[in-house]
PDB file of N, CA and C in Angstrom:
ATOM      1  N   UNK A   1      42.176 -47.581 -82.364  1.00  0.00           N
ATOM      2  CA  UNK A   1      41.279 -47.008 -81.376  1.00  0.00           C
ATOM      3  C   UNK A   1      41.368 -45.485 -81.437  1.00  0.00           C
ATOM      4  N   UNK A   2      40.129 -44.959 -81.050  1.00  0.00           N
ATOM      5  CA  UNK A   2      39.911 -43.454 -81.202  1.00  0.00           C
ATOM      6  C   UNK A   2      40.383 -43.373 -79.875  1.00  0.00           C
ATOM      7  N   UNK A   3      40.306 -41.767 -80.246  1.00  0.00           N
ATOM      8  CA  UNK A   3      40.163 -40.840 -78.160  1.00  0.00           C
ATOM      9  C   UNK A   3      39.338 -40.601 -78.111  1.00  0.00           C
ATOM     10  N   UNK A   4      38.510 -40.787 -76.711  1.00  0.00           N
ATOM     11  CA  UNK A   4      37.502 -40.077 -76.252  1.00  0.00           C
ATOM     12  C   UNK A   4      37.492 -39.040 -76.248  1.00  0.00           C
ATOM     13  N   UNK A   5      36.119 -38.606 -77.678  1.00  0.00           N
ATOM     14  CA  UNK A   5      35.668 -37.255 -77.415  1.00  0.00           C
ATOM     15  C   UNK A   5      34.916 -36.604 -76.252  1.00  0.00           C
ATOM     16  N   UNK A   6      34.677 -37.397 -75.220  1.00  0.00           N
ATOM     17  CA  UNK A   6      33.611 -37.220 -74.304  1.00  0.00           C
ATOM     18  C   UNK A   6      32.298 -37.380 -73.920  1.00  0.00           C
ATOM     19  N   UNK A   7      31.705 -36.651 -73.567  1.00  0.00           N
ATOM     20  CA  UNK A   7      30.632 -36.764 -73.178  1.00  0.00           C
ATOM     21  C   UNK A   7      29.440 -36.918 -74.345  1.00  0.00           C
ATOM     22  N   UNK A   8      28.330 -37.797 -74.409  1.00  0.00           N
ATOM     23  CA  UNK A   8      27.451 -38.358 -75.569  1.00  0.00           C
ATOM     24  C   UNK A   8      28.599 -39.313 -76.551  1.00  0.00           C
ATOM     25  N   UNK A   9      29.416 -39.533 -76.228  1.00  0.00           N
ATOM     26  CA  UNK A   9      30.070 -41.007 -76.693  1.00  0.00           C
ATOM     27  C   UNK A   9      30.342 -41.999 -76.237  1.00  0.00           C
ATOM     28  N   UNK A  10      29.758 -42.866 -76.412  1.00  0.00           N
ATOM     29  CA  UNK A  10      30.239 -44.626 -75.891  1.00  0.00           C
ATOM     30  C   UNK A  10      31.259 -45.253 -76.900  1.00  0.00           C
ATOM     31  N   UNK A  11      31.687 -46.263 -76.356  1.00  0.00           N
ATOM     32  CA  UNK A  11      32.906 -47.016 -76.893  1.00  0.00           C
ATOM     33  C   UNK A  11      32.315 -48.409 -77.866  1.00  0.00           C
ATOM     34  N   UNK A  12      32.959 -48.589 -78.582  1.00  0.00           N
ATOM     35  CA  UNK A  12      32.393 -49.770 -79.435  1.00  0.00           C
ATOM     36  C   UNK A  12      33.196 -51.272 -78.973  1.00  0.00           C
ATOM     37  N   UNK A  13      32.949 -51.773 -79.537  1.00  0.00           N
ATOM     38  CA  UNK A  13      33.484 -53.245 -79.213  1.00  0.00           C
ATOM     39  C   UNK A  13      34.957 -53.257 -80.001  1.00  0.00           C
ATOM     40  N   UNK A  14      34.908 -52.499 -80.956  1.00  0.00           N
ATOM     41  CA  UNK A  14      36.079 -52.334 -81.652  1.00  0.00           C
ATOM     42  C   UNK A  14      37.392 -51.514 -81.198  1.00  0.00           C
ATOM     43  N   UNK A  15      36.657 -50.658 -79.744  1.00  0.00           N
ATOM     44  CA  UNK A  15      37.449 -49.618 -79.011  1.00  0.00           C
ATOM     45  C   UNK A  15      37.342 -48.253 -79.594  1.00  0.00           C
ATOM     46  N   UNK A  16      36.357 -48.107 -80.765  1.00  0.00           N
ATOM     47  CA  UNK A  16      36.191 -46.710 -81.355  1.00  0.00           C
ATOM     48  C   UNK A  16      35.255 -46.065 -80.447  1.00  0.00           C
ATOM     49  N   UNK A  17      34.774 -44.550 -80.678  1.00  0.00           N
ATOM     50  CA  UNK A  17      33.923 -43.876 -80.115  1.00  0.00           C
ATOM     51  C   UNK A  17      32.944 -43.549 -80.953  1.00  0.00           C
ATOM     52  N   UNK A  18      31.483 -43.969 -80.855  1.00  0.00           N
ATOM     53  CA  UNK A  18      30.648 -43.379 -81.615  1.00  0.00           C
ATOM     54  C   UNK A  18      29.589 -42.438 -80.530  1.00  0.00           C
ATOM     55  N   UNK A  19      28.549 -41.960 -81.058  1.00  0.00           N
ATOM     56  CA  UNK A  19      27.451 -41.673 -80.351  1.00  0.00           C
ATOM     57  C   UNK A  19      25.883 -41.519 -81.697  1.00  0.00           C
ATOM     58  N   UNK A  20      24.997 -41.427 -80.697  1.00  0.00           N
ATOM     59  CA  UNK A  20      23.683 -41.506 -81.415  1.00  0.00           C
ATOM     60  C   UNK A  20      23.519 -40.560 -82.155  1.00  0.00           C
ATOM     61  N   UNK A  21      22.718 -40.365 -83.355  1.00  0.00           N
ATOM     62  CA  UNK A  21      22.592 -38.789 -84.224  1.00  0.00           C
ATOM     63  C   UNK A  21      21.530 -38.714 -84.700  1.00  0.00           C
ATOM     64  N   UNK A  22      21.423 -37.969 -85.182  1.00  0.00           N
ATOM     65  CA  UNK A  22      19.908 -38.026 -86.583  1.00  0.00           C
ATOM     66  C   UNK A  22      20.586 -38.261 -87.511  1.00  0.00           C
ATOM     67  N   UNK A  23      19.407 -39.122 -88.354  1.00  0.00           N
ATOM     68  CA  UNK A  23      19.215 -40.424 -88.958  1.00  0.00           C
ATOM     69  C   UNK A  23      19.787 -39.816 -90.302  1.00  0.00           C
ATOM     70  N   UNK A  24      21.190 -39.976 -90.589  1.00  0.00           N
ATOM     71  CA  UNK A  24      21.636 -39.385 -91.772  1.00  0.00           C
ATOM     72  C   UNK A  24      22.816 -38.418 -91.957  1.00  0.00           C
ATOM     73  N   UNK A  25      23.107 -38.028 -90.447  1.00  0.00           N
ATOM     74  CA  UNK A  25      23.879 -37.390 -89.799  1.00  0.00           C
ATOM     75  C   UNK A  25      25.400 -38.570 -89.482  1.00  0.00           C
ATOM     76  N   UNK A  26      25.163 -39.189 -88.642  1.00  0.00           N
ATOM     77  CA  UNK A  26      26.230 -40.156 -88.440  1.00  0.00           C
ATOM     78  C   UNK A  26      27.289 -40.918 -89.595  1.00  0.00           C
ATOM     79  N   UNK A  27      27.821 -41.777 -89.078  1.00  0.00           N
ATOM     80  CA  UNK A  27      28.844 -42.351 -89.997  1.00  0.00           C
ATOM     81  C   UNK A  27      28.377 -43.731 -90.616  1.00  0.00           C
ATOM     82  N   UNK A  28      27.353 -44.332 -90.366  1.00  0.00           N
ATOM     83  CA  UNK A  28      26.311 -45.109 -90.979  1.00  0.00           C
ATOM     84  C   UNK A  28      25.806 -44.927 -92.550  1.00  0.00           C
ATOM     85  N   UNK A  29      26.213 -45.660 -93.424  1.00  0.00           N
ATOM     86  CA  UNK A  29      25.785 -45.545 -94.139  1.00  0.00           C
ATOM     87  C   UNK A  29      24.174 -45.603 -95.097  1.00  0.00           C
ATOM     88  N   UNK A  30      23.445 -44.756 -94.225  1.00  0.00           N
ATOM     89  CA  UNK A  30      21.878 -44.966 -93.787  1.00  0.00           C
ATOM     90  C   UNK A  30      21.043 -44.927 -95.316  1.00  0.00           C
ATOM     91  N   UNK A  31      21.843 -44.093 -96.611  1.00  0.00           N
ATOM     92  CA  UNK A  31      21.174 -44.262 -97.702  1.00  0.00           C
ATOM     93  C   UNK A  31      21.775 -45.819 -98.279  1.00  0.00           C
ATOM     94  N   UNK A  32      22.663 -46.065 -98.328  1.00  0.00           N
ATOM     95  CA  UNK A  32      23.111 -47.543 -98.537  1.00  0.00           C
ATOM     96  C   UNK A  32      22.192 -48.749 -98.194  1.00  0.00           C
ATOM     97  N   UNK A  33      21.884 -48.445 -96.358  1.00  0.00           N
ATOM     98  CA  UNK A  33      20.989 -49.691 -96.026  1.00  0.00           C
ATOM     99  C   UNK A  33      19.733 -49.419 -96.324  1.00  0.00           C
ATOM    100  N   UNK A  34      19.114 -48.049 -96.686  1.00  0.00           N
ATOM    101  CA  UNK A  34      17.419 -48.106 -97.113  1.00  0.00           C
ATOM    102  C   UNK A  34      17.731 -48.553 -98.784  1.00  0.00           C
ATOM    103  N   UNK A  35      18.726 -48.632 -99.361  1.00  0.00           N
ATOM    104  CA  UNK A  35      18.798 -49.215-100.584  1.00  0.00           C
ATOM    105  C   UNK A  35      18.393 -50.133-100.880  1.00  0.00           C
ATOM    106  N   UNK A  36      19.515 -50.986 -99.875  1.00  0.00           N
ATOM    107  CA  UNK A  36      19.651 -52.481 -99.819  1.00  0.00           C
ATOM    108  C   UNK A  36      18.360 -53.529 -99.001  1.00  0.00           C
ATOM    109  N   UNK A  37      18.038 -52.349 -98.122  1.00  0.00           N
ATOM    110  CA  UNK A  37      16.672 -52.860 -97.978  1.00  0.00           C
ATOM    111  C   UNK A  37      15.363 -52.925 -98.834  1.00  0.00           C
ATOM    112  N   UNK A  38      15.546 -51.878 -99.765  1.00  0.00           N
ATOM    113  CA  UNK A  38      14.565 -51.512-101.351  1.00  0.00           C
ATOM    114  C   UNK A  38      14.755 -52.748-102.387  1.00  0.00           C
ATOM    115  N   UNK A  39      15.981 -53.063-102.368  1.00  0.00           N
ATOM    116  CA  UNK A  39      16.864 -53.860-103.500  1.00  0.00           C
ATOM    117  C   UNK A  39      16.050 -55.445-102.386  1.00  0.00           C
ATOM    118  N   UNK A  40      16.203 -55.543-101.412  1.00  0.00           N
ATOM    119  CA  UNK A  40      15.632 -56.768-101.133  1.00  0.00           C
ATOM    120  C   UNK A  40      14.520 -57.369-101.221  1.00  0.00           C
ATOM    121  N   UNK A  41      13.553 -56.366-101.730  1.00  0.00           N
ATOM    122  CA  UNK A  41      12.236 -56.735-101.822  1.00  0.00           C
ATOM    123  C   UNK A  41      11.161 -56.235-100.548  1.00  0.00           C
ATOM    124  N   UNK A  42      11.867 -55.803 -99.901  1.00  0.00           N
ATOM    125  CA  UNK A  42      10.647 -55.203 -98.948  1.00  0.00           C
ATOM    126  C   UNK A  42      10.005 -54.574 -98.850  1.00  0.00           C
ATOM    127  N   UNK A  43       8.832 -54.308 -98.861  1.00  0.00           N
ATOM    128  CA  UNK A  43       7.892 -53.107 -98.600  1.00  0.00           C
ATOM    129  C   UNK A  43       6.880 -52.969 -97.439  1.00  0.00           C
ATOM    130  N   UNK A  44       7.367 -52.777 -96.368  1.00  0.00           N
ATOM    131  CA  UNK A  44       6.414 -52.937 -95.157  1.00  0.00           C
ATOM    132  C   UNK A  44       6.863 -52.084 -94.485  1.00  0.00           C
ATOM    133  N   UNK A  45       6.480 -51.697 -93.479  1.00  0.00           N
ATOM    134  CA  UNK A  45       6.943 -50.304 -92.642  1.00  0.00           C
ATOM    135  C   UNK A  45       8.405 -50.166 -92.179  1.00  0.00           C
ATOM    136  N   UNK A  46       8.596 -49.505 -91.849  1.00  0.00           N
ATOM    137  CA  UNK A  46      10.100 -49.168 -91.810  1.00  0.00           C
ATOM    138  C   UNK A  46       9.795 -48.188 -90.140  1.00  0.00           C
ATOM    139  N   UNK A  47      10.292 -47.984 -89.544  1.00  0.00           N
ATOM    140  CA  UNK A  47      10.561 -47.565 -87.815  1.00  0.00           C
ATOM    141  C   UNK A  47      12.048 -46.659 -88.001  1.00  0.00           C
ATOM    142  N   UNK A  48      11.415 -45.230 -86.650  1.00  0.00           N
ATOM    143  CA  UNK A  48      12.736 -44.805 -86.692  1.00  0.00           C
ATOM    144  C   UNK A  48      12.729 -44.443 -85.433  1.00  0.00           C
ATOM    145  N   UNK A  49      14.154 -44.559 -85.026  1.00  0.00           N
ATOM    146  CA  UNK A  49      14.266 -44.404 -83.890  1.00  0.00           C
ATOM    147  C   UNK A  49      14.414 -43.147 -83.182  1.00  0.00           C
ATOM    148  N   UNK A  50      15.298 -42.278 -82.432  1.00  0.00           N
ATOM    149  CA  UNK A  50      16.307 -41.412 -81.910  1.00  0.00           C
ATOM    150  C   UNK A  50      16.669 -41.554 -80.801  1.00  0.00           C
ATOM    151  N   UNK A  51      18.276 -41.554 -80.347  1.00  0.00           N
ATOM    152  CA  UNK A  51      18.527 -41.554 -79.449  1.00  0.00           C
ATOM    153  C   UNK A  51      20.056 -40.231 -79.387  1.00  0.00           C
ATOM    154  N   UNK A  52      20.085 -39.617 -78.748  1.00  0.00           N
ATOM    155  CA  UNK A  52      21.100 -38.807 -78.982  1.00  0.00           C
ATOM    156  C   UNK A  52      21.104 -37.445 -78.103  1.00  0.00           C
ATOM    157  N   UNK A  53      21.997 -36.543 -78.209  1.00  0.00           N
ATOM    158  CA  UNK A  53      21.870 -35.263 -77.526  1.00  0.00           C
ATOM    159  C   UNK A  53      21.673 -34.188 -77.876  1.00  0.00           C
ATOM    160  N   UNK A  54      21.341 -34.098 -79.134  1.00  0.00           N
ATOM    161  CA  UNK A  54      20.315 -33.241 -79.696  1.00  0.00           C
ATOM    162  C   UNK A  54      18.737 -32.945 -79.248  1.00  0.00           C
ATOM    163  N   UNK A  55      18.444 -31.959 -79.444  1.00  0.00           N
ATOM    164  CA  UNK A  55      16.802 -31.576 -78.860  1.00  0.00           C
ATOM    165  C   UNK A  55      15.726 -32.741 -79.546  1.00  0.00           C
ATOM    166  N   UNK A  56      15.182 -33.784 -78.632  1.00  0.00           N
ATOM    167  CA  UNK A  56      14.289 -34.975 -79.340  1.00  0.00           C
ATOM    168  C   UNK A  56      13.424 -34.369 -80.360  1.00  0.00           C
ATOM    169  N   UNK A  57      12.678 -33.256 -80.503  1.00  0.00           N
ATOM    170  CA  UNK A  57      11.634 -32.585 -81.229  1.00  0.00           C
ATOM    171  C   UNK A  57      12.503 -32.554 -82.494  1.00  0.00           C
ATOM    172  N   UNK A  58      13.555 -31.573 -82.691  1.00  0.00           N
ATOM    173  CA  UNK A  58      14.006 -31.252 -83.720  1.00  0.00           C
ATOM    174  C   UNK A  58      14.829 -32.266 -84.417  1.00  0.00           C
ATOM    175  N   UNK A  59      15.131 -33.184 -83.450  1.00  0.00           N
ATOM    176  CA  UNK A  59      15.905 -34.334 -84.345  1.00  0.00           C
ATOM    177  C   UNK A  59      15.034 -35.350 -85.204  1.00  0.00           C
ATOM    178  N   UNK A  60      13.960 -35.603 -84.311  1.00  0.00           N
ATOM    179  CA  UNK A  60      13.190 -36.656 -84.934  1.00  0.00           C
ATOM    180  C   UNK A  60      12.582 -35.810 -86.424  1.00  0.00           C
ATOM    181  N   UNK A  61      12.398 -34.166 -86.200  1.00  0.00           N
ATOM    182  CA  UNK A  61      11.936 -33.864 -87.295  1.00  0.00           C
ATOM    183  C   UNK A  61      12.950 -33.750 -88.289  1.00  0.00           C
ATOM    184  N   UNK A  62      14.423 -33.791 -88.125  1.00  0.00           N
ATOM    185  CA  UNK A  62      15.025 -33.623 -89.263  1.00  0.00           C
ATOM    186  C   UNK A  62      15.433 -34.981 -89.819  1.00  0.00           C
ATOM    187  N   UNK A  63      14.626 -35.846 -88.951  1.00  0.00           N
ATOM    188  CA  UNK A  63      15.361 -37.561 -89.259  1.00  0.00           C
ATOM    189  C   UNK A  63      14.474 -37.973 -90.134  1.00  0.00           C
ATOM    190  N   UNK A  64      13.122 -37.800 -89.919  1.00  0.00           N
ATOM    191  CA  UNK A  64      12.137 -38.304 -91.128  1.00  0.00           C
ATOM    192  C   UNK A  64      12.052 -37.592 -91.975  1.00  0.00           C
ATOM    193  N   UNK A  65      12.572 -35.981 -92.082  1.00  0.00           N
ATOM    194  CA  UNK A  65      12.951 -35.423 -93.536  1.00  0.00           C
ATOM    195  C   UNK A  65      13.630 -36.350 -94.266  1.00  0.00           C
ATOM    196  N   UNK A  66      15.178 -36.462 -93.723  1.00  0.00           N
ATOM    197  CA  UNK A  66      16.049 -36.933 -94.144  1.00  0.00           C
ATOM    198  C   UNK A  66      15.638 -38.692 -94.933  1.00  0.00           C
ATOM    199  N   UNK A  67      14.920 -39.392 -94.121  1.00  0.00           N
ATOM    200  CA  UNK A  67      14.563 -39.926 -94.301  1.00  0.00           C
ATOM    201  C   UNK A  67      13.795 -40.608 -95.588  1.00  0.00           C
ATOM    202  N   UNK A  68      12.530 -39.557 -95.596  1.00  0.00           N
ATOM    203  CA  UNK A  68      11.735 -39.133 -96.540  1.00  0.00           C
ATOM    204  C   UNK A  68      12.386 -39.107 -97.859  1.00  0.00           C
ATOM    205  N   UNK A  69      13.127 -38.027 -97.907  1.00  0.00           N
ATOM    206  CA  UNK A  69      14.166 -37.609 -99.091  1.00  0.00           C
ATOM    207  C   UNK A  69      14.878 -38.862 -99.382  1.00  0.00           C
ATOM    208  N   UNK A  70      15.424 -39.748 -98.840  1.00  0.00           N
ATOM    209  CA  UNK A  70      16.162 -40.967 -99.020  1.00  0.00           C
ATOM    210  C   UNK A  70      15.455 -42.009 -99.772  1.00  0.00           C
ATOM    211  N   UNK A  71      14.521 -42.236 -99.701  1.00  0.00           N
ATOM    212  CA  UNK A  71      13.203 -42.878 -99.675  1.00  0.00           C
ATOM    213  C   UNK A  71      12.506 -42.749-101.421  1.00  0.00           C
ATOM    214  N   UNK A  72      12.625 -41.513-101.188  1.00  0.00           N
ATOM    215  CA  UNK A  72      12.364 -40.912-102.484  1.00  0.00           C
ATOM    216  C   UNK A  72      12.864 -40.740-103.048  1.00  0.00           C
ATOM    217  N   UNK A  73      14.659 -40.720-103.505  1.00  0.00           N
ATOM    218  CA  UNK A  73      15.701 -40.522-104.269  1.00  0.00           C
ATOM    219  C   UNK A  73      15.542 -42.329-104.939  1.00  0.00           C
ATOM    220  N   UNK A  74      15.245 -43.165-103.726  1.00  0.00           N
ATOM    221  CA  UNK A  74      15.316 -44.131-104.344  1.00  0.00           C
ATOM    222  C   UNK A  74      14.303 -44.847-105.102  1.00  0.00           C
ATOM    223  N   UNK A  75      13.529 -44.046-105.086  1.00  0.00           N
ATOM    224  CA  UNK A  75      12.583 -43.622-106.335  1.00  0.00           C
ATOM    225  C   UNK A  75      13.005 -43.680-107.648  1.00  0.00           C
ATOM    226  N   UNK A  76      13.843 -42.939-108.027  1.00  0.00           N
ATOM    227  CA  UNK A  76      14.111 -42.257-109.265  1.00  0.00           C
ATOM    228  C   UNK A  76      15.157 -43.013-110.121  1.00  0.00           C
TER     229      UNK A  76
END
């Protein structure tokens, strides 16, 4: 179990502390699962979320960069 960093962290079921981020930022391995979602055969829209304590404007815009770029690496 972690220590509470505070405030914008909740506790996991595991007793760790995470919190919400932009999409690429966190400890999620977010190019892994758009992989594995590529590698599965899917091609239909994809949704993004944000939830976090960052400014909503600027996060969502650096999440579908990030995104984008992910997307497109797995392109190549």
């Amino acid at each position: 179990m972690t220590y509470d960093p505070g405030k914008g962290f909740y506790r996991t079921r595991g007793g760790n502390f995470i919190r919400s981020t932009i999409f690429g930022h966190g400890n999620f391995p977010t190019y892994q699962i758009l992989w594995a979602i590529k590698k599965s055969g899917y091609d239909g829209y994809v949704s993004l979320e944000f939830e976090g304590i960052e400014e909503p404007k600027m996060a969502v815009e650096i999440s579908i960069e990030n995104m984008k770029r992910m997307l497109a690496d797995l392109e190549k």
